[in-house]
C-alpha atoms as a PDB file:
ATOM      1  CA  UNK A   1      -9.305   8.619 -14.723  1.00  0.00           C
ATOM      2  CA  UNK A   2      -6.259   7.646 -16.935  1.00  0.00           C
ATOM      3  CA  UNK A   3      -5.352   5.468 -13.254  1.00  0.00           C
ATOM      4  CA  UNK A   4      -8.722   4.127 -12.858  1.00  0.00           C
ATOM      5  CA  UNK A   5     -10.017   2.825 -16.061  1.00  0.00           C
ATOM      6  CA  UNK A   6      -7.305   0.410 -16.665  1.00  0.00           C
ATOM      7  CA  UNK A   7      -7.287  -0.646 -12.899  1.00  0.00           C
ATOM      8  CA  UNK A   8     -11.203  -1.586 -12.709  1.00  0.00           C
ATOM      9  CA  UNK A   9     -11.432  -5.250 -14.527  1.00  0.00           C
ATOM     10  CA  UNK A  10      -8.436  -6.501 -12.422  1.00  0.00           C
ATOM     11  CA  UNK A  11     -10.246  -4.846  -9.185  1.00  0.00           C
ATOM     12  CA  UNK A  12     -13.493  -6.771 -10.367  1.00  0.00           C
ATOM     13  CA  UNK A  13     -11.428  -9.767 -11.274  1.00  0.00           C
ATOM     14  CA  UNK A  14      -8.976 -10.095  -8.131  1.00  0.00           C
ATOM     15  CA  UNK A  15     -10.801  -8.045  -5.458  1.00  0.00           C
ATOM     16  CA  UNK A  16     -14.465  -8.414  -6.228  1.00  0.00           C
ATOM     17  CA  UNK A  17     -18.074  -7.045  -7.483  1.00  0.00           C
ATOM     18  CA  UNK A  18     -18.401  -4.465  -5.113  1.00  0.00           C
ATOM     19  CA  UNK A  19     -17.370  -1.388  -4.346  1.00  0.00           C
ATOM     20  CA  UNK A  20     -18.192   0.927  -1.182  1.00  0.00           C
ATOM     21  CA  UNK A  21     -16.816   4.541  -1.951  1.00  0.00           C
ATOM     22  CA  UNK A  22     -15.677   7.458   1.202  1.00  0.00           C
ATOM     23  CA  UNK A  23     -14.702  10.253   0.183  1.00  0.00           C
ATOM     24  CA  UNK A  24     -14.008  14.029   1.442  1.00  0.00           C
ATOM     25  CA  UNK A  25     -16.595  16.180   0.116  1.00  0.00           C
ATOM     26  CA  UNK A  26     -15.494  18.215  -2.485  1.00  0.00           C
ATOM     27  CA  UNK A  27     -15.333  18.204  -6.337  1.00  0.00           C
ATOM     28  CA  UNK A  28     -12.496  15.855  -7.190  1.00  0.00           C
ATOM     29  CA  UNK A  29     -14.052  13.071  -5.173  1.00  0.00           C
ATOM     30  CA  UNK A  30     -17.351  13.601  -6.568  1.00  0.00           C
ATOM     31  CA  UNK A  31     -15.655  13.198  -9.926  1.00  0.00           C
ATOM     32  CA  UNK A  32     -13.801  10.687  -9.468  1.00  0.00           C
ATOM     33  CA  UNK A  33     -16.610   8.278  -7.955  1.00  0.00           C
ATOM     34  CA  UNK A  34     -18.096   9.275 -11.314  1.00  0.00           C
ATOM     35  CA  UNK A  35     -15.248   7.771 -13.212  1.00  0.00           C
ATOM     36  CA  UNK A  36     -14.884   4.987 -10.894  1.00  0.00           C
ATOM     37  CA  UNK A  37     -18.399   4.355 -10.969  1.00  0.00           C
ATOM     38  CA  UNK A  38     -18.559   4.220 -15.536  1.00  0.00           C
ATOM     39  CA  UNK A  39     -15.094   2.109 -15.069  1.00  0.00           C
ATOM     40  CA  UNK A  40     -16.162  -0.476 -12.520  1.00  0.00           C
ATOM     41  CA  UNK A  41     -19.731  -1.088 -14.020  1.00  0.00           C
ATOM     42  CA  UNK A  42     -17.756  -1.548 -17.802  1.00  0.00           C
ATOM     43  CA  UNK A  43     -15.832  -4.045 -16.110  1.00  0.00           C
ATOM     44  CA  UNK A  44     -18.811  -6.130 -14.607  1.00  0.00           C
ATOM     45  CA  UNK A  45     -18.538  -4.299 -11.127  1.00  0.00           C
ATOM     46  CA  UNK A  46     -21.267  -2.428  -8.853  1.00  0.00           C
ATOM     47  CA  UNK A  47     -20.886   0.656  -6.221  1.00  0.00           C
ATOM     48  CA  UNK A  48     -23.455  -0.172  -3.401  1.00  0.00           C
ATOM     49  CA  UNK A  49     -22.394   3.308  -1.692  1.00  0.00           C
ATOM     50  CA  UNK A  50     -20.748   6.273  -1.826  1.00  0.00           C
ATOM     51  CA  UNK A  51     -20.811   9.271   1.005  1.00  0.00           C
ATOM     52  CA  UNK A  52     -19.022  12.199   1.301  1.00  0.00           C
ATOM     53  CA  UNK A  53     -17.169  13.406   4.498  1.00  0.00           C
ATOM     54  CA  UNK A  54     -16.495  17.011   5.974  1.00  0.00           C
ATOM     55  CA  UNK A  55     -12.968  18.320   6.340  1.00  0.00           C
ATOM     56  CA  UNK A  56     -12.131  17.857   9.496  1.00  0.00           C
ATOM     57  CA  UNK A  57     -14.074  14.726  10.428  1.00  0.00           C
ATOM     58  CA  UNK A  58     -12.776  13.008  13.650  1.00  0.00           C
ATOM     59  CA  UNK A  59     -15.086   9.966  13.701  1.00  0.00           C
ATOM     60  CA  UNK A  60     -15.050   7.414  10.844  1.00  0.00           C
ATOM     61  CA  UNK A  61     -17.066   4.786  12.932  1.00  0.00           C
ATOM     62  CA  UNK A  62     -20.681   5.750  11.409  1.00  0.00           C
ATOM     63  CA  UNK A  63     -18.808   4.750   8.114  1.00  0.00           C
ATOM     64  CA  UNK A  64     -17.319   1.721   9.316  1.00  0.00           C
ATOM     65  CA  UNK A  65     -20.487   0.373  10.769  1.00  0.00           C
ATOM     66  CA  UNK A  66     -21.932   1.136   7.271  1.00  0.00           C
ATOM     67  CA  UNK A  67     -19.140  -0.975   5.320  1.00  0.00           C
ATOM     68  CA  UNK A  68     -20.060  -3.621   7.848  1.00  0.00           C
ATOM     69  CA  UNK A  69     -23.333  -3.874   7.419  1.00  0.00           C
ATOM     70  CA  UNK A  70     -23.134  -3.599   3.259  1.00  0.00           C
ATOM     71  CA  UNK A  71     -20.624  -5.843   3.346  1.00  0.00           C
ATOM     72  CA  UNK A  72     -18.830  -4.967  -0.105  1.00  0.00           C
ATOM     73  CA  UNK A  73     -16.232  -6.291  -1.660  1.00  0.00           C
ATOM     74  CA  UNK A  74     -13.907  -3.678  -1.812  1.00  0.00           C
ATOM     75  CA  UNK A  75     -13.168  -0.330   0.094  1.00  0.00           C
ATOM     76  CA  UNK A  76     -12.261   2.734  -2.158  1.00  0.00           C
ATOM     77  CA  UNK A  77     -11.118   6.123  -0.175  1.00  0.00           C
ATOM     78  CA  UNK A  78     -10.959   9.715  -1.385  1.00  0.00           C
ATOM     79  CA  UNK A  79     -10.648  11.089   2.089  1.00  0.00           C
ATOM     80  CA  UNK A  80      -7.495  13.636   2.106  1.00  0.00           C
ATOM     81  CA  UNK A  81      -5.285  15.529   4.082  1.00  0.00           C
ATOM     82  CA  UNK A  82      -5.031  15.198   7.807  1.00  0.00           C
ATOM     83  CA  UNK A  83      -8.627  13.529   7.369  1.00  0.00           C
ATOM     84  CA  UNK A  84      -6.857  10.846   5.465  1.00  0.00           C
ATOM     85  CA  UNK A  85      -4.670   9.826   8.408  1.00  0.00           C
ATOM     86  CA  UNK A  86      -7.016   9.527  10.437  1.00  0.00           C
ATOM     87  CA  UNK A  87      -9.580   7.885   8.632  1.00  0.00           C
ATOM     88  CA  UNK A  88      -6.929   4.745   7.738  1.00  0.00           C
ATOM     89  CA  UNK A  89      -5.725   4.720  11.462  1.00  0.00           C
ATOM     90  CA  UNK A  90      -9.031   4.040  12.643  1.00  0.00           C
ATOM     91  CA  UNK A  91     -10.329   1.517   9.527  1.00  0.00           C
ATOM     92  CA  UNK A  92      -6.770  -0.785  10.734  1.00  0.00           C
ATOM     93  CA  UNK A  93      -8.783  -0.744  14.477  1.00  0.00           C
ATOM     94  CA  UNK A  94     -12.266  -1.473  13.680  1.00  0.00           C
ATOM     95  CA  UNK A  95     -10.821  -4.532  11.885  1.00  0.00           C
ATOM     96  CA  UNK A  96     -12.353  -3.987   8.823  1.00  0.00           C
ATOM     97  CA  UNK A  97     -11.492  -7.068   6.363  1.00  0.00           C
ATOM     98  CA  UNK A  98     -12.395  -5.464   3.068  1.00  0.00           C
ATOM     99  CA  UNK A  99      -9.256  -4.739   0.724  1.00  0.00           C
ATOM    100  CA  UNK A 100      -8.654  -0.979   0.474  1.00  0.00           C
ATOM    101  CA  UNK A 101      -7.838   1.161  -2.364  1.00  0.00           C
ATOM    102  CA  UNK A 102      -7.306   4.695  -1.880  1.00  0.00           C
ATOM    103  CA  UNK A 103      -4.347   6.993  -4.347  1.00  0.00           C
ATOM    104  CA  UNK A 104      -2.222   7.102  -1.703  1.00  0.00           C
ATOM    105  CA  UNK A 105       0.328   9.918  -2.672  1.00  0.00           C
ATOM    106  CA  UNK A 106      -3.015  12.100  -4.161  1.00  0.00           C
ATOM    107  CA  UNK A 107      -4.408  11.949  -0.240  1.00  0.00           C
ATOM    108  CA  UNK A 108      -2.073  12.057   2.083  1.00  0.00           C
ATOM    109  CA  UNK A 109       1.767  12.344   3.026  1.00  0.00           C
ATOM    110  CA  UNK A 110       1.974   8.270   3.906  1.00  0.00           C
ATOM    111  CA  UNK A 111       5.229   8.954   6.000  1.00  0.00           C
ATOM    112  CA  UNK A 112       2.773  10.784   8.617  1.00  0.00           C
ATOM    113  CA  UNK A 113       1.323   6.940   9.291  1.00  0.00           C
ATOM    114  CA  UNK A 114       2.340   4.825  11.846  1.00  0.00           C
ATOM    115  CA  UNK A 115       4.715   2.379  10.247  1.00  0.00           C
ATOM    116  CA  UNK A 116       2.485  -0.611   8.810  1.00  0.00           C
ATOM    117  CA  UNK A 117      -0.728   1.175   8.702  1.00  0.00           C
ATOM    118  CA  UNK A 118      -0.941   1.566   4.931  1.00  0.00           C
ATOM    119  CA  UNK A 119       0.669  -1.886   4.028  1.00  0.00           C
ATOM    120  CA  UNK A 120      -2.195  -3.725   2.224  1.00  0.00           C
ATOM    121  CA  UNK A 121      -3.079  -0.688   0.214  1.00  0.00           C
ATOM    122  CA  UNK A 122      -3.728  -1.094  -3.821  1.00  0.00           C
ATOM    123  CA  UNK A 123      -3.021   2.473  -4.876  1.00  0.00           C
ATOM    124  CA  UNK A 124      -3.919   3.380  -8.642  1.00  0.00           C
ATOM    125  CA  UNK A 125      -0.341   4.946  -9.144  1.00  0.00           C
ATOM    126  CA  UNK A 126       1.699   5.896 -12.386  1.00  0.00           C
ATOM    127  CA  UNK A 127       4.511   3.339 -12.357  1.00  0.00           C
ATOM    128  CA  UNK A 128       7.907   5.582 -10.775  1.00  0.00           C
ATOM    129  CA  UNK A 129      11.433   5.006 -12.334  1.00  0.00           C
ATOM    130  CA  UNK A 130      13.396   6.061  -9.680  1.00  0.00           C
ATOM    131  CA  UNK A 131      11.999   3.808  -7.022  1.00  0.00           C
ATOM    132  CA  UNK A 132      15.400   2.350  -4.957  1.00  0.00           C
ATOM    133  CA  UNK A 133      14.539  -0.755  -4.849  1.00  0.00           C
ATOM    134  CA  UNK A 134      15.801  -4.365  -6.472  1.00  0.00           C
ATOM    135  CA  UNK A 135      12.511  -5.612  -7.629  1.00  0.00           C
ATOM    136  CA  UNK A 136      12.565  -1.998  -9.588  1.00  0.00           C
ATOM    137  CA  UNK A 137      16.217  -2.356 -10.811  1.00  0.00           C
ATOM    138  CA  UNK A 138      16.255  -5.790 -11.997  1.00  0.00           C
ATOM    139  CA  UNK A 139      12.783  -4.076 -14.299  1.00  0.00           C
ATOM    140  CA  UNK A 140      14.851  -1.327 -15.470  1.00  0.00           C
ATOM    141  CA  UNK A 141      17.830  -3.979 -16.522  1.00  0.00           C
ATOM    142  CA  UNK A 142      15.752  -6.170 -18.098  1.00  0.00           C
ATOM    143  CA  UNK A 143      13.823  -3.614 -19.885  1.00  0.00           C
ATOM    144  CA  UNK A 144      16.983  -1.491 -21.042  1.00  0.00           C
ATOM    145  CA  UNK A 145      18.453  -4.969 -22.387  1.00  0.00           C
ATOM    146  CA  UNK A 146      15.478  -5.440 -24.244  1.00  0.00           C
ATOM    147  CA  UNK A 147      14.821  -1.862 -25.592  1.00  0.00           C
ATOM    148  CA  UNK A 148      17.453   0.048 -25.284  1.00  0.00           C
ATOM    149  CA  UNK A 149      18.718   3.046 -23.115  1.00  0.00           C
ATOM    150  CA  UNK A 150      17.173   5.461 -24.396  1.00  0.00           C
ATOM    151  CA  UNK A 151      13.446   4.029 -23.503  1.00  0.00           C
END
């Protein structure tokens, strides 16, 4: 919730009105698409659809005909685990255009995906200081120079 509410008006803003939600069945999912669904309406947005997957499902192409037809604007997963490997494997090969949001380090271990599967990927993360990169360092420079060390 503290991820999603401030992510919704630039979702409605940058990615669009809609929002198809797949999830895994369970209760955080269910909650979430609550949140989701209070944050993205506030911010001018609509979910056309949400369903909710078994552990263990194999076969995400009933889904992906669904997004087709619906045609939203946006894809948000809440499918976890093993489940969630799978289920991005096979969204990259039916082609589907959409933009896709899923919390990627709440859903699954993204070094078990092929290299390049998850690139494209908006994930409502915390921001992480000790990311080893120099987009991250030249941040931490600039913001120590302005504020201080101790911040």
């Amino acid at each position: 919730m503290q991820q999603v509410d401030p992510m919704m008006p630039w979702v409605a803003e940058n990615l669009g009105k809609t929002i198809y939600i797949m999830a895994s069945d369970y209760a955080w999912p269910q909650k979430m698409t609550e949140a989701i669904t209070a944050a993205y309406e506030k911010a001018g947005g609509k979910i056309i659809g949400a369903d909710y997957y078994p552990f263990g499902t194999t076969d995400f192409g009933p889904a992906f005909q669904k997004i087709k037809s619906l045609k939203p604007d946006v894809v948000w997963s809440m499918v976890v685990g093993n489940d969630a490997v799978t289920q991005l494997k096979q969204y990259r090969s039916f082609d589907i255009k959409q933009p896709l949001i899923a919390p990627l380090d709440e859903v699954f271990n993204k070094d078990a995906l092929p290299p390049g599967v998850a690139a494209g990927t908006y994930a409502p993360q915390p921001y992480w200081m000790a990311l080893d990169n120099p987009v991250n360092k030249k941040f931490i420079a600039s913001f120590r120079d302005k504020f201080g060390q101790e911040k």
